[in-house]
PDB file of N, CA and C in Angstrom:
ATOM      1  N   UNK A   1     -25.629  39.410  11.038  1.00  0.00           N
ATOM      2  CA  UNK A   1     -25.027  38.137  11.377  1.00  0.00           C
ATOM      3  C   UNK A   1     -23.951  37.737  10.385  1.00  0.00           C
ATOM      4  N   UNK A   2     -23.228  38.458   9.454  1.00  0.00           N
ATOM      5  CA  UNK A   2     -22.126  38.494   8.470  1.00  0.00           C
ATOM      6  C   UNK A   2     -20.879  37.460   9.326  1.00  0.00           C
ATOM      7  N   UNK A   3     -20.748  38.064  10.591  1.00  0.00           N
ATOM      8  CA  UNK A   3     -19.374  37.390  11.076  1.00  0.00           C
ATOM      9  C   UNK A   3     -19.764  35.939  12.105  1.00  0.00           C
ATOM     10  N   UNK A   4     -20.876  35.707  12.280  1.00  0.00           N
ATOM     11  CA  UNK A   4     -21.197  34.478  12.437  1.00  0.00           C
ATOM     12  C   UNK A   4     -21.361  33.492  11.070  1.00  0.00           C
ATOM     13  N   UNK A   5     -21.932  33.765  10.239  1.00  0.00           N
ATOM     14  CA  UNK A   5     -22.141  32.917   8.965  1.00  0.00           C
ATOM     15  C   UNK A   5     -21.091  33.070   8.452  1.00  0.00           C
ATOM     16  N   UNK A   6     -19.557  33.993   8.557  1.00  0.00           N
ATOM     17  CA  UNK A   6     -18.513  33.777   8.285  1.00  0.00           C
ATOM     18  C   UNK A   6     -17.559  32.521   8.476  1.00  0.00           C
ATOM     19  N   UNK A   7     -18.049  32.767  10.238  1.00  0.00           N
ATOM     20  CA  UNK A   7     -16.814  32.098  11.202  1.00  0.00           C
ATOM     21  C   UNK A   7     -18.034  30.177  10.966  1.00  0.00           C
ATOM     22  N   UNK A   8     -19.149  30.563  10.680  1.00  0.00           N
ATOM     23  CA  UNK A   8     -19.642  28.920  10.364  1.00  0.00           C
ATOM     24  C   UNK A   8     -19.121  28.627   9.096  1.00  0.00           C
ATOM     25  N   UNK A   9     -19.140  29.350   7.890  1.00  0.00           N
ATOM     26  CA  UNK A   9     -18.437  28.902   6.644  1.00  0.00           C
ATOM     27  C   UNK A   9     -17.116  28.370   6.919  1.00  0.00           C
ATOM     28  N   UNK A  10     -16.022  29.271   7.704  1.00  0.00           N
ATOM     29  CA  UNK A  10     -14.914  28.706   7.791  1.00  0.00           C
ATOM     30  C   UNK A  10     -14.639  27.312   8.553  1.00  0.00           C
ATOM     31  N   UNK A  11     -15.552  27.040   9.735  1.00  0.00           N
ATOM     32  CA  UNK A  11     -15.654  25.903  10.395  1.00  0.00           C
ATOM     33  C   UNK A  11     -15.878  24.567   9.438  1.00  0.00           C
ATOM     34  N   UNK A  12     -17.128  24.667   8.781  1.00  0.00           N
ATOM     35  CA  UNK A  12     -17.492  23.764   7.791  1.00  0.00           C
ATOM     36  C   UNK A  12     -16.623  23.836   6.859  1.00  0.00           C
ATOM     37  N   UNK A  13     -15.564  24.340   6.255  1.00  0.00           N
ATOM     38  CA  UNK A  13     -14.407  24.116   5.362  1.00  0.00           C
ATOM     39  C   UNK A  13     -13.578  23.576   5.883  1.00  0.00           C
ATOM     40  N   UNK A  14     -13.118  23.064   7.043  1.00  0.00           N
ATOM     41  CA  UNK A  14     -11.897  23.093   7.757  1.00  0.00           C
ATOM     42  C   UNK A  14     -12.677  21.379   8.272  1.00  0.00           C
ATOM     43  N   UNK A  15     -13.601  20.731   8.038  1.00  0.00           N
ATOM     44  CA  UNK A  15     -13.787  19.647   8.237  1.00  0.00           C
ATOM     45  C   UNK A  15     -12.962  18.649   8.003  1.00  0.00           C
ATOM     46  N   UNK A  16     -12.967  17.316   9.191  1.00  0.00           N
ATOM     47  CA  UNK A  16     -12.090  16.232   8.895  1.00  0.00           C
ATOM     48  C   UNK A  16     -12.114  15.272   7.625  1.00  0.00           C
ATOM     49  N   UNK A  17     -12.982  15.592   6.365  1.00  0.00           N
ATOM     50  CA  UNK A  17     -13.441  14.824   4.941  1.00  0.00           C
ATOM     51  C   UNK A  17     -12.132  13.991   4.813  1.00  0.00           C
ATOM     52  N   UNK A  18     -12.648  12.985   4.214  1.00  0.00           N
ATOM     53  CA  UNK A  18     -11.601  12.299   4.038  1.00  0.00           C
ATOM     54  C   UNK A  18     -11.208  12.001   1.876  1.00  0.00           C
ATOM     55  N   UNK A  19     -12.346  12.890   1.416  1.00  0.00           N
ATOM     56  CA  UNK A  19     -12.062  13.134   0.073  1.00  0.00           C
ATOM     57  C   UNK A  19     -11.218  15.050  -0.097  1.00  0.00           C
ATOM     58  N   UNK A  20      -9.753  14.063  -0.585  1.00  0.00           N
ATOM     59  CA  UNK A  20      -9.106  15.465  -0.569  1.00  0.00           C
ATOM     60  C   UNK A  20      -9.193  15.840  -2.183  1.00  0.00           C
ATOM     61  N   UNK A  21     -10.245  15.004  -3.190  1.00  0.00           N
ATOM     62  CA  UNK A  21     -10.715  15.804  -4.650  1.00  0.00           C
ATOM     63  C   UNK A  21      -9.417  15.506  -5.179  1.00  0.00           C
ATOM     64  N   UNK A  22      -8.518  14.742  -4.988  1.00  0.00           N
ATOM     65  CA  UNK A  22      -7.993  14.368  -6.335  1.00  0.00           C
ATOM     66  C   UNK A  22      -7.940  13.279  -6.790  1.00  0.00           C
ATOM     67  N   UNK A  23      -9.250  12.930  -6.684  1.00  0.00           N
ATOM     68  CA  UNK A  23      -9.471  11.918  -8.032  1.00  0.00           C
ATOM     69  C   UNK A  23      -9.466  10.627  -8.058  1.00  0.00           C
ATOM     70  N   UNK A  24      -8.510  10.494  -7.254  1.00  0.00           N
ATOM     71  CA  UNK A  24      -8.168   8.478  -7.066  1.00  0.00           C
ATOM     72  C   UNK A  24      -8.922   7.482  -5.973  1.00  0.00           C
ATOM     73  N   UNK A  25      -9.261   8.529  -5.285  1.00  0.00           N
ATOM     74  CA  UNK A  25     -10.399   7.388  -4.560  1.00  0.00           C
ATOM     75  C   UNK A  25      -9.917   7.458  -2.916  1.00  0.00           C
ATOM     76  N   UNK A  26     -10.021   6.812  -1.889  1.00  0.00           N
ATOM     77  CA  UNK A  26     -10.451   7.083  -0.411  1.00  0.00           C
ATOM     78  C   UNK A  26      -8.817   6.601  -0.262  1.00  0.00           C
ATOM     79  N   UNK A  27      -8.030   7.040   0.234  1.00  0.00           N
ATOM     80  CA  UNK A  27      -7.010   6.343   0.643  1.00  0.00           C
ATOM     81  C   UNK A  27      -7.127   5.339   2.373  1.00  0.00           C
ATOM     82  N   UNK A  28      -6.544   4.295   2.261  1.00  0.00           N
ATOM     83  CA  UNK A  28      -6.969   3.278   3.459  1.00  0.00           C
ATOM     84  C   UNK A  28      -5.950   3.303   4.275  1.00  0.00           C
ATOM     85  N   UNK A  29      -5.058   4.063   4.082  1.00  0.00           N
ATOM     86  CA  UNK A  29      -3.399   4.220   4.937  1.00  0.00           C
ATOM     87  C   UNK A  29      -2.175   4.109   4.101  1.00  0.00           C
ATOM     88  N   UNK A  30      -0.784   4.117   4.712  1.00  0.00           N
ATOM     89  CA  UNK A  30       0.290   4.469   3.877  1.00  0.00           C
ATOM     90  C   UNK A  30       1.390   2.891   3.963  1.00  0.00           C
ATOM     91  N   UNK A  31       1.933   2.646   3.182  1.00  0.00           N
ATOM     92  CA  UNK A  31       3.279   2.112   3.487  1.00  0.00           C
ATOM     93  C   UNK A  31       4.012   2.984   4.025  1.00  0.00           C
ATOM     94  N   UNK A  32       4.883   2.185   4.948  1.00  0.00           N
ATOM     95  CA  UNK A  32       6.071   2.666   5.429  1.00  0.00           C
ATOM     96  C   UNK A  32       7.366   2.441   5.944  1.00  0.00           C
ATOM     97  N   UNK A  33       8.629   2.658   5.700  1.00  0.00           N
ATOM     98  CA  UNK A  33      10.022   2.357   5.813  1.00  0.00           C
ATOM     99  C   UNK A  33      10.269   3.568   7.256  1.00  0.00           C
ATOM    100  N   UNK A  34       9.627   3.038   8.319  1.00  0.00           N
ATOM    101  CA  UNK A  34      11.165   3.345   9.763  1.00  0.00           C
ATOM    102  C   UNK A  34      11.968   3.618   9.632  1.00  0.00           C
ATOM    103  N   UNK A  35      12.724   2.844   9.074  1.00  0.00           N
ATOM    104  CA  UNK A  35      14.447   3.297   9.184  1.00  0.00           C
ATOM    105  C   UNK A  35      14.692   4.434   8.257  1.00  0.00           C
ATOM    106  N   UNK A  36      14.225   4.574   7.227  1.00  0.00           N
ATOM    107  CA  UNK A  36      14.694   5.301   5.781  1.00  0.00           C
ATOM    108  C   UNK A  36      13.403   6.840   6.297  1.00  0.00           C
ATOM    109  N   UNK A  37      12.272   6.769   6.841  1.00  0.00           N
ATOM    110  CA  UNK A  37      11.425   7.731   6.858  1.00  0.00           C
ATOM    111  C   UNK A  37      11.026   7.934   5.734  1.00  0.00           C
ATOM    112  N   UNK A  38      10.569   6.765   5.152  1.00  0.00           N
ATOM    113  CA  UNK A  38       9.955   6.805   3.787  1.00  0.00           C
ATOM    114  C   UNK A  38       8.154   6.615   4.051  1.00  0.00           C
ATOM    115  N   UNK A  39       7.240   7.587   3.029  1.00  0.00           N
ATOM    116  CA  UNK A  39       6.093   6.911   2.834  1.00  0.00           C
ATOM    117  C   UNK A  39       5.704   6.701   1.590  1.00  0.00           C
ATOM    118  N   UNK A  40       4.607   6.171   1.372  1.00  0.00           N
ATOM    119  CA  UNK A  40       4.446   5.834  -0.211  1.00  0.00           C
ATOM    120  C   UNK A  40       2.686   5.374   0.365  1.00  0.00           C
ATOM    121  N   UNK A  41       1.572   6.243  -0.085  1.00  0.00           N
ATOM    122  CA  UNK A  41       0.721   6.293   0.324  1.00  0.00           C
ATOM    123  C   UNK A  41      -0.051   5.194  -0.753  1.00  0.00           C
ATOM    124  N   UNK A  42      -1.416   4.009  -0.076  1.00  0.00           N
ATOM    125  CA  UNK A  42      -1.530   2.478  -0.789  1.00  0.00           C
ATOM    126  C   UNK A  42      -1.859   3.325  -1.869  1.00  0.00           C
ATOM    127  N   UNK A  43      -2.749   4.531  -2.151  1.00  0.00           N
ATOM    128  CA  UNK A  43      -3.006   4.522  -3.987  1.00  0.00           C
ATOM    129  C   UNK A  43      -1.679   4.687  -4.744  1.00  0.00           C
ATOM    130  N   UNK A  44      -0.493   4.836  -4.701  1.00  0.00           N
ATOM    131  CA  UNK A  44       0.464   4.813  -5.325  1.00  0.00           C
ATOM    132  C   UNK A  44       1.370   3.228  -5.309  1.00  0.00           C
ATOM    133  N   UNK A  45       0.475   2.688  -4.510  1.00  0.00           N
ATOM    134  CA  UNK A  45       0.885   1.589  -4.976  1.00  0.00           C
ATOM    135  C   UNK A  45       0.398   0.166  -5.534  1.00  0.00           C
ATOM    136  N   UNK A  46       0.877  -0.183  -6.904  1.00  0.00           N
ATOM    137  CA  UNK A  46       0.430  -1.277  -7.870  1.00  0.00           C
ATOM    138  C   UNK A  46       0.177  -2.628  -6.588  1.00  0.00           C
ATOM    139  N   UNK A  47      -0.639  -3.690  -7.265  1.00  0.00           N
ATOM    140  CA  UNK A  47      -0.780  -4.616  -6.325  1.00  0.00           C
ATOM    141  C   UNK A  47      -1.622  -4.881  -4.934  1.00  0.00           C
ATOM    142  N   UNK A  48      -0.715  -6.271  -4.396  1.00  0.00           N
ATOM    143  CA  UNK A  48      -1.497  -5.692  -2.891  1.00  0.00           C
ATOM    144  C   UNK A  48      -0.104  -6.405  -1.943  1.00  0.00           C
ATOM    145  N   UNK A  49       1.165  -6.467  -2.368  1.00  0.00           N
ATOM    146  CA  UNK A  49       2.240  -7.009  -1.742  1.00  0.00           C
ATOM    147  C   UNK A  49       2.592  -5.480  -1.728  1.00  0.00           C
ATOM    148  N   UNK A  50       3.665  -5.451  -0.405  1.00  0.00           N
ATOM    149  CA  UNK A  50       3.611  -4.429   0.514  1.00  0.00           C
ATOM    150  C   UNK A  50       5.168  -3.916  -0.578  1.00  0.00           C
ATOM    151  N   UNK A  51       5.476  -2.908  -1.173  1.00  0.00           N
ATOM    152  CA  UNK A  51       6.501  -2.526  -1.884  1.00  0.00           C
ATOM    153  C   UNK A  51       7.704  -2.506  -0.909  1.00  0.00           C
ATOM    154  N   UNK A  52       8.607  -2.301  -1.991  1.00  0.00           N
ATOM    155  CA  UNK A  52      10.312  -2.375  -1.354  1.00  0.00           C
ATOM    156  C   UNK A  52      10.454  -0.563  -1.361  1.00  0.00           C
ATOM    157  N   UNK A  53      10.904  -0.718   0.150  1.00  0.00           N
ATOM    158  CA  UNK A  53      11.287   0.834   0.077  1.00  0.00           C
ATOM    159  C   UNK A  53      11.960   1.375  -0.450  1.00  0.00           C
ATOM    160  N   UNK A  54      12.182   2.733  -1.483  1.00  0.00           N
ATOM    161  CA  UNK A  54      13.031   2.980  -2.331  1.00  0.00           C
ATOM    162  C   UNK A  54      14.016   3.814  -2.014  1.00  0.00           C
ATOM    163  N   UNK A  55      14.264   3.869  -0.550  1.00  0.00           N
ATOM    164  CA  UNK A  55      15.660   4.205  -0.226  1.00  0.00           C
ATOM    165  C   UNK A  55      16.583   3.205  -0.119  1.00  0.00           C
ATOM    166  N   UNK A  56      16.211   2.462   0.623  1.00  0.00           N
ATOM    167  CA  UNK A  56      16.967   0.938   0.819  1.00  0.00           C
ATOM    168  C   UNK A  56      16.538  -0.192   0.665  1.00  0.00           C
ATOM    169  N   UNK A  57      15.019  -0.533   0.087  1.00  0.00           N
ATOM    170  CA  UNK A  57      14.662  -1.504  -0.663  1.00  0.00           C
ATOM    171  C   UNK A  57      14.423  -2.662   0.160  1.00  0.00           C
ATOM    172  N   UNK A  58      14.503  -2.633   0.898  1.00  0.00           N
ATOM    173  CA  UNK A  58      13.464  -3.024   2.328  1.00  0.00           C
ATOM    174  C   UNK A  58      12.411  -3.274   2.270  1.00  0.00           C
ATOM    175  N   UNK A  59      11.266  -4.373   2.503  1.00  0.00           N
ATOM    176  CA  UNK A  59       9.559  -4.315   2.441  1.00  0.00           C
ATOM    177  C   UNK A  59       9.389  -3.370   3.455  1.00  0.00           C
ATOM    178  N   UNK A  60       8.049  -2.729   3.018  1.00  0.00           N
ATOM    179  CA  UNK A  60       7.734  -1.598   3.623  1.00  0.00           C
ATOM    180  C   UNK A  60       6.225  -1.986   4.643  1.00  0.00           C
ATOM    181  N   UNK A  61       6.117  -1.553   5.920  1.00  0.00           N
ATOM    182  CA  UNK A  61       4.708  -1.562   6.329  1.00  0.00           C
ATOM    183  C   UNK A  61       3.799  -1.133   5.911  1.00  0.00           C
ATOM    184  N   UNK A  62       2.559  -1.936   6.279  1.00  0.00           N
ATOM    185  CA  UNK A  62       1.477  -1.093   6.315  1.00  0.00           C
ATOM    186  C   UNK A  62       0.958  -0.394   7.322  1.00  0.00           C
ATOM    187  N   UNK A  63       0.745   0.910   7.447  1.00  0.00           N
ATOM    188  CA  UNK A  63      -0.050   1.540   8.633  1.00  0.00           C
ATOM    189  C   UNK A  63      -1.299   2.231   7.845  1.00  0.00           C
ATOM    190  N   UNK A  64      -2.528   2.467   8.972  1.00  0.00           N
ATOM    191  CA  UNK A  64      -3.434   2.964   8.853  1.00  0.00           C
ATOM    192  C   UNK A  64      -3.715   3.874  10.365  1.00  0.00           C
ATOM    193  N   UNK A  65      -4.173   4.781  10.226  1.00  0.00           N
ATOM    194  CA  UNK A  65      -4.172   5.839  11.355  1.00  0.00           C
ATOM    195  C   UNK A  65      -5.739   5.445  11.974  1.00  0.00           C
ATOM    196  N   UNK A  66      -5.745   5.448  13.424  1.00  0.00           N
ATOM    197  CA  UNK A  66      -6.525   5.002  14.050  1.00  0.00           C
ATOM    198  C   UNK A  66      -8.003   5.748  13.963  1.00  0.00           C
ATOM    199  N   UNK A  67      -7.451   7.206  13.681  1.00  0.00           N
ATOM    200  CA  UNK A  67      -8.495   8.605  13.811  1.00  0.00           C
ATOM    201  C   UNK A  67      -9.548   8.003  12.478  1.00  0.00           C
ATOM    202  N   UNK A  68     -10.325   9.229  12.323  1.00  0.00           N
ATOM    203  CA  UNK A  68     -11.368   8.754  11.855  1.00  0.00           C
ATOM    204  C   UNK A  68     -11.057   9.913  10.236  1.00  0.00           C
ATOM    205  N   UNK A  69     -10.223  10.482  10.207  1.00  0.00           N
ATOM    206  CA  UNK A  69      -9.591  11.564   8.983  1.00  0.00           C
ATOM    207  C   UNK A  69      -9.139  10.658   7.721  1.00  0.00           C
ATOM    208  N   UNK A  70      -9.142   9.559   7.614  1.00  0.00           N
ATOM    209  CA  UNK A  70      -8.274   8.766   6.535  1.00  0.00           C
ATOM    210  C   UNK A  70      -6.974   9.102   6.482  1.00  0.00           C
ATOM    211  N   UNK A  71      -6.374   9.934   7.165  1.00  0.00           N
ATOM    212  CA  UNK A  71      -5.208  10.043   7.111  1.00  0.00           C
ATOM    213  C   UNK A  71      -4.092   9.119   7.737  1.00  0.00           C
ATOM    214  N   UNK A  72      -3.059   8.816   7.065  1.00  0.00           N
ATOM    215  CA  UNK A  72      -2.360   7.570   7.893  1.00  0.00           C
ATOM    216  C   UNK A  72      -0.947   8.512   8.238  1.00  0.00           C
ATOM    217  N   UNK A  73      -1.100   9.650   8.565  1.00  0.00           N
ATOM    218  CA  UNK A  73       0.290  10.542   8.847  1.00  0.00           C
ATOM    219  C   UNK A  73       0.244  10.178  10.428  1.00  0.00           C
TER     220      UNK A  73
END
């Protein structure tokens, strides 16, 4: 059973976790600038006022992705 307990190892690695192990904690979604296609994901950002986008300095949204991955892409 080598290539079944393979193809289950690889399944269980490839899970939707939402700890990607570096360190800073659960991310809750991203800021984001539309126009500029800027993101700036919330642990990079100080505070809790929504930053100026640093292409054009614009307040930036908040989004959070609906899925259940923590990912806000």
């Amino acid at each position: 059973m080598g290539l079944l307990d393979t193809i289950t190892a690889a399944l269980a690695a490839s899970s939707s976790s939402t700890n990607r192990g570096d360190g800073r904690g659960e991310s809750k979604g991203a800021y984001w600038c539309h126009d500029c296609e800027e993101r700036l994901l919330d642990l990079d950002v100080e505070g809790d006022d929504p930053p100026a986008c640093p292409a054009c300095d614009e307040p930036m949204t908040f989004e959070r992705s609906p899925g259940s991955t923590g990912c806000a892409c």
